[in-house]
Protein backbone atom coordinates (compact mmCIF):
# COMPACT_ATOMS: atom_id res chain seq x y z
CA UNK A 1 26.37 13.86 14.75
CA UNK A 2 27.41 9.99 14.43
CA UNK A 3 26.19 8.68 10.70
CA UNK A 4 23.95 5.91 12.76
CA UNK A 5 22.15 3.36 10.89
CA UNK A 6 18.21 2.52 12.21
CA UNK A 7 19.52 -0.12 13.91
CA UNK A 8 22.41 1.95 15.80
CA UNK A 9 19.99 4.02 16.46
CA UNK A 10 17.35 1.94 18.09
CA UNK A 11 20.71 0.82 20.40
CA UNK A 12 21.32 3.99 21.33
CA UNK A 13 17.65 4.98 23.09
CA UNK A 14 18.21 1.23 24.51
CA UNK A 15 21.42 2.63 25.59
CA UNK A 16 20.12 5.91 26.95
CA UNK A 17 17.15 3.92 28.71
CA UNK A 18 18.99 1.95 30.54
CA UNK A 19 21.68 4.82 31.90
CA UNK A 20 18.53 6.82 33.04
CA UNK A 21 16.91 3.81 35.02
CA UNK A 22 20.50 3.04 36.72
CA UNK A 23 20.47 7.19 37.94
CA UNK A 24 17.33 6.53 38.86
CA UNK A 25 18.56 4.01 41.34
CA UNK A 26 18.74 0.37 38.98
CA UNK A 27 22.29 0.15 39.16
CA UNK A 28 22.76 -2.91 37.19
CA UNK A 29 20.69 -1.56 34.31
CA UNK A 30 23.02 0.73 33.15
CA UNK A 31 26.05 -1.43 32.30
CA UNK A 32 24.36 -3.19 29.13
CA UNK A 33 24.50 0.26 27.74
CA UNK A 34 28.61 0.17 26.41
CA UNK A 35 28.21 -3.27 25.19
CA UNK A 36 25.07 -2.26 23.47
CA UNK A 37 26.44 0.60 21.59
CA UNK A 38 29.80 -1.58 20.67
CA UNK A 39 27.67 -3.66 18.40
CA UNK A 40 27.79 -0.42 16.39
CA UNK A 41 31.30 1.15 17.09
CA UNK A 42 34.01 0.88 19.11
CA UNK A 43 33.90 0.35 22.72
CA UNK A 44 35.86 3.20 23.03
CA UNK A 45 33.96 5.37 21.09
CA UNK A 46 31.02 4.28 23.02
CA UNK A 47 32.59 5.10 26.02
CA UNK A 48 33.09 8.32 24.51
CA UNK A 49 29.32 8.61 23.57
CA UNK A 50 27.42 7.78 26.59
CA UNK A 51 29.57 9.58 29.25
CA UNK A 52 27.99 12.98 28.72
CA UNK A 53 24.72 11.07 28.47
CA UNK A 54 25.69 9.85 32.02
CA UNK A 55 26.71 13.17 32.90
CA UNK A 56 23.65 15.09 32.36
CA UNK A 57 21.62 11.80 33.86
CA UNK A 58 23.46 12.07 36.76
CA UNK A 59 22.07 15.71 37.35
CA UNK A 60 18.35 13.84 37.50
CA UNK A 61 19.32 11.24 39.57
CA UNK A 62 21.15 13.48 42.07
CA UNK A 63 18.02 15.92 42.68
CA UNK A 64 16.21 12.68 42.79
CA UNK A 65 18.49 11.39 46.14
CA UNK A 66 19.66 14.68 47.10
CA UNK A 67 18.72 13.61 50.75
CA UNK A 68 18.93 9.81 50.25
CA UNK A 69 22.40 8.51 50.45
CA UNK A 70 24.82 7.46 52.95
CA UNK A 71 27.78 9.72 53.72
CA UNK A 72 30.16 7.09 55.33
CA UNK A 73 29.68 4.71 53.05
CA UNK A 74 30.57 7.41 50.20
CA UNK A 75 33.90 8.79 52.69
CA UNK A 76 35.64 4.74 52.59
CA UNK A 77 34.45 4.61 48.71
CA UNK A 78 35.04 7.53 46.49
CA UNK A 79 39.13 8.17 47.64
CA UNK A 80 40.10 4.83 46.28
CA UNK A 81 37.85 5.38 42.61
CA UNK A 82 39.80 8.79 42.13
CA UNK A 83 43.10 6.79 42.37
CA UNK A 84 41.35 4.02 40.10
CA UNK A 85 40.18 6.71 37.88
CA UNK A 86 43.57 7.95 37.36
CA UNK A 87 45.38 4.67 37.09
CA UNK A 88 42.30 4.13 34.05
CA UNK A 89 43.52 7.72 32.59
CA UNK A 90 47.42 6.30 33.00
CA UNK A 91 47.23 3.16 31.65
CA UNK A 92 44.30 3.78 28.78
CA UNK A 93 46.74 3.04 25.51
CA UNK A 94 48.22 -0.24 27.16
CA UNK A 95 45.73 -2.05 29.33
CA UNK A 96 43.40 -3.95 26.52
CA UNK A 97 39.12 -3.27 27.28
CA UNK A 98 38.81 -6.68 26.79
CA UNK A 99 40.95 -8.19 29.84
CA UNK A 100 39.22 -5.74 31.89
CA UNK A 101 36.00 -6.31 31.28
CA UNK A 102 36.45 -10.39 31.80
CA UNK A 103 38.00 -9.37 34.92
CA UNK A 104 34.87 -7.44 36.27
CA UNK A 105 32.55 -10.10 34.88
CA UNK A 106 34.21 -13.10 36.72
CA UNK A 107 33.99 -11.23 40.19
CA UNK A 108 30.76 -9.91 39.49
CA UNK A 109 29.53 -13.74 38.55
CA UNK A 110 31.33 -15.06 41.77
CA UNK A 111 29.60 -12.21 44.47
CA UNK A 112 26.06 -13.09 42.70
CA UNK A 113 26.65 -16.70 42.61
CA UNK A 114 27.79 -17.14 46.53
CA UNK A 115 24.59 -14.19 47.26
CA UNK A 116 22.42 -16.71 45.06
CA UNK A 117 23.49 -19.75 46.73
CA UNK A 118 23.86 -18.70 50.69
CA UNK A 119 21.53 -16.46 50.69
CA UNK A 120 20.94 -16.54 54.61
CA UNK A 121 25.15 -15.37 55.37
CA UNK A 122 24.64 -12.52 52.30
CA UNK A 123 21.25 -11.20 54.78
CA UNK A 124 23.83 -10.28 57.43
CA UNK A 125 24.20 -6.60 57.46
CA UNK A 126 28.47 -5.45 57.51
CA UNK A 127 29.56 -1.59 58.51
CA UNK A 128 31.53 -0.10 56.36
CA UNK A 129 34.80 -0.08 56.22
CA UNK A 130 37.78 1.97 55.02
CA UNK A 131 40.42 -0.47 53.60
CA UNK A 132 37.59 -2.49 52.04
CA UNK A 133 35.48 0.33 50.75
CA UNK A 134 38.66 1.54 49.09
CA UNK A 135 39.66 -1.34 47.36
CA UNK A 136 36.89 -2.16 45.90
CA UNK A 137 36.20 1.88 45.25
CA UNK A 138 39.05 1.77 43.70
CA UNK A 139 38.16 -1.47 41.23
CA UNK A 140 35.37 0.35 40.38
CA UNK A 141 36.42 3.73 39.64
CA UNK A 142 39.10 1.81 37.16
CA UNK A 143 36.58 -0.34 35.41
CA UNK A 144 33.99 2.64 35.09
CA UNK A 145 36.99 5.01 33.62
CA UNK A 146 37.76 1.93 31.43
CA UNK A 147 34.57 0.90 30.00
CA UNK A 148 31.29 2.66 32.46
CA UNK A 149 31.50 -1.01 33.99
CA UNK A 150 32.18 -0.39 37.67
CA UNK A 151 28.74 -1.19 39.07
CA UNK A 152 29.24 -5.02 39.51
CA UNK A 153 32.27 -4.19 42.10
CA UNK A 154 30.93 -1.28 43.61
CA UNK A 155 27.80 -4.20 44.25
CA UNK A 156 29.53 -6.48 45.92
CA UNK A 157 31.46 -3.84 48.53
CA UNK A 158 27.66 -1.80 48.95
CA UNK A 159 24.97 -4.65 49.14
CA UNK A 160 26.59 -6.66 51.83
CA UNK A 161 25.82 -2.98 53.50
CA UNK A 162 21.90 -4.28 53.40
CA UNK A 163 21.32 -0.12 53.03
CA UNK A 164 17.18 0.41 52.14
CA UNK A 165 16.44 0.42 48.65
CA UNK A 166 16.32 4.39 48.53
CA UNK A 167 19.89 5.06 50.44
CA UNK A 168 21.27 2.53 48.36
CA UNK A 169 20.45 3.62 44.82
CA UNK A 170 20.79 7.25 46.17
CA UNK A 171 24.55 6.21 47.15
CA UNK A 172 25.14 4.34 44.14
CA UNK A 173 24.26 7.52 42.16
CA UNK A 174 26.12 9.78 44.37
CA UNK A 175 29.17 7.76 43.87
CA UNK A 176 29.11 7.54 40.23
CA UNK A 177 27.61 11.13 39.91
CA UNK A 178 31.20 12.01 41.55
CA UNK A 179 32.98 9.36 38.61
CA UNK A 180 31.38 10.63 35.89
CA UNK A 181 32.45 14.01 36.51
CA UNK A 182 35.88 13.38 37.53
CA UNK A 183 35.93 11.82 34.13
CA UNK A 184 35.31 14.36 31.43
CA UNK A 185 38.73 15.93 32.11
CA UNK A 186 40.75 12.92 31.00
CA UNK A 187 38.12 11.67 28.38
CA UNK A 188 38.34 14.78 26.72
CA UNK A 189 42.35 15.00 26.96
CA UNK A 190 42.04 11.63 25.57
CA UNK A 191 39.60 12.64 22.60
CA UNK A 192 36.74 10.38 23.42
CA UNK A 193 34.37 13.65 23.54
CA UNK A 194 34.38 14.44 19.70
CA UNK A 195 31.85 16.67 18.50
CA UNK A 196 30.18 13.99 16.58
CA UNK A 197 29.85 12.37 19.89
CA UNK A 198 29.14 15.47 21.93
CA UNK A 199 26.06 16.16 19.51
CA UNK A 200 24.93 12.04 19.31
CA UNK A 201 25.25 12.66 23.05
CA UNK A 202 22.81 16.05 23.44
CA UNK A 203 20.08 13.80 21.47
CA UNK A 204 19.93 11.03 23.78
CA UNK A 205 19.60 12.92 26.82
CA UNK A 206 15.96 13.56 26.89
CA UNK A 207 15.43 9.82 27.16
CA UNK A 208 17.80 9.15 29.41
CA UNK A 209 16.33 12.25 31.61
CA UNK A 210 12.54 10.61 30.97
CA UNK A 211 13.98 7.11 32.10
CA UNK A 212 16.02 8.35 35.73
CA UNK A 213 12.32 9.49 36.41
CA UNK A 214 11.23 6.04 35.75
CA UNK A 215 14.09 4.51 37.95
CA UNK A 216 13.34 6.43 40.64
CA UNK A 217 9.25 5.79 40.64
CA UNK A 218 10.01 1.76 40.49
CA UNK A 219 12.81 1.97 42.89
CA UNK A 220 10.07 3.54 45.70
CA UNK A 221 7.71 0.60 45.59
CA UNK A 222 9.84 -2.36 45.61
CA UNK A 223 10.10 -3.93 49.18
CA UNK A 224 13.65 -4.42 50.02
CA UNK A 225 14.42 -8.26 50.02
CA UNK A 226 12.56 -7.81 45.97
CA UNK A 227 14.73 -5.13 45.67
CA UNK A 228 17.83 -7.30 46.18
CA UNK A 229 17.20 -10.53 44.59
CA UNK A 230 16.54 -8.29 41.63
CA UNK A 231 20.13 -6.98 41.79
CA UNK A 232 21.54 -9.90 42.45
CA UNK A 233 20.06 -11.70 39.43
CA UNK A 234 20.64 -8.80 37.20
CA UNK A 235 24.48 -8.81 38.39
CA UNK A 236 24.60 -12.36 37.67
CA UNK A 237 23.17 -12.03 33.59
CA UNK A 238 24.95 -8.75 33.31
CA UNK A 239 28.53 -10.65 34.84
CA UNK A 240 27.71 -13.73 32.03
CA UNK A 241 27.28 -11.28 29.23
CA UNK A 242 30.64 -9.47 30.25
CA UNK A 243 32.05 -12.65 30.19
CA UNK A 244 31.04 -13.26 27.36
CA UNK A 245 32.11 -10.39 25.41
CA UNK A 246 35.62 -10.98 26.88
CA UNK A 247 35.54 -14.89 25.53
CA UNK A 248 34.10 -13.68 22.20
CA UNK A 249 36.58 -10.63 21.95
């Protein structure tokens, strides 16, 4: 187990809260949890920490949506994030943390801003689409294999969708469900799942289980147009604090 001190500690339930609500369909949530745990360690090792903490949450959040997600929207997505999860695994000792997560803050601030600002064009509904559901699948997968930050992109290809609340959290866990596993093979060839980790991990989980359940009950009685100005403003404090981080290094 990680030598943690109170405070790391009292980061890491924070950390665990918040990947529970986002499998329990509160996306956004779950992002603050890497930079969180890097005011204690490495992002890296954080990384390392909370993926088998998203693992095991993703279980919880799949039962949860096991009927409520939307298959198309999942066939144009999750192609492109296994090629971005294996350019992440390819280019993990060159490509610095800190450009990418400036990059993903920027576009996230951008989609929330223009959403923010005209909100009548963002209320159109788009279908989805193949070359633009794997590009930004793609974006995602990379960032989440980089640093578990691939909600803000996978946002601004799925809420233009307008899906209902439920179909899109349950899609949003489906697709990261399908990440997250995809992910332990190179983490671990990388080393990120240390025992000390593994063990930090296997505490954690319990709150993270406890917190996909409350996800999922405040994710069923929020009225859709709530639902995404919520989002939207939580993408746009989330995409400030990435960059942020990036400014600060």
């Amino acid at each position: 187990m990680l030598d943690l001190s109170p405070a790391g500690w009292a980061l890491a339930v924070i950390a665990a809260v918040a990947v529970g609500l986002a499998k329990g369909g509160l996306s956004m949530v779950g992002i603050i949890s890497v930079p969180l745990m890097s005011l204690v360690m490495s992002p890296v090792q954080a990384a390392g920490l909370l993926l088998p903490v998203y693992v095991i949450s993703d279980v919880g959040g799949l039962i949860a949506f096991r009927r409520d997600f939307d298959r198309k929207v999942l066939a144009t997505t999750l192609p492109g994030a296994l090629v971005g999860i294996c350019v992440g695994w390819a280019t993990a000792s060159i490509v610095p943390v800190r450009g990418v997560t400036g990059i993903v803050g920027v576009i996230g601030l951008g989609f929330a801003l223009n959403a923010l600002i005209r909100p009548r064009l963002d209320a159109t509904p788009r279908a989805p689409s193949a070359g633009a559901g794997s590009f930004w699948g793609g974006l995602a997968g990379y960032t989440s294999f980089v640093s578990h930050s691939g909600a803000p992109l996978w946002q601004v290809y799925a809420q233009p969708l307008r899906l209902s609340p439920l179909i899109f959290a349950g899609t949003t866990t489906w697709f990261f469900a399908i990440g997250n596993w995809v992910k332990l093979v190179p983490y671990a060839l990388l080393g990120q799942l240390s025992a000390a980790n593994l063990i930090t991990a296997a505490v954690l989980m319990p709150v993270s289980l406890l917190s996909v359940w409350v996800g999922l009950r405040l994710v069923r009685v929020i009225r859709p147009q709530v639902f995404y100005t919520v989002i939207t403003w939580g993408l746009l404090l989330v995409s400030l604090r990435l960059v942020w981080q990036a400014l600060a290094g």
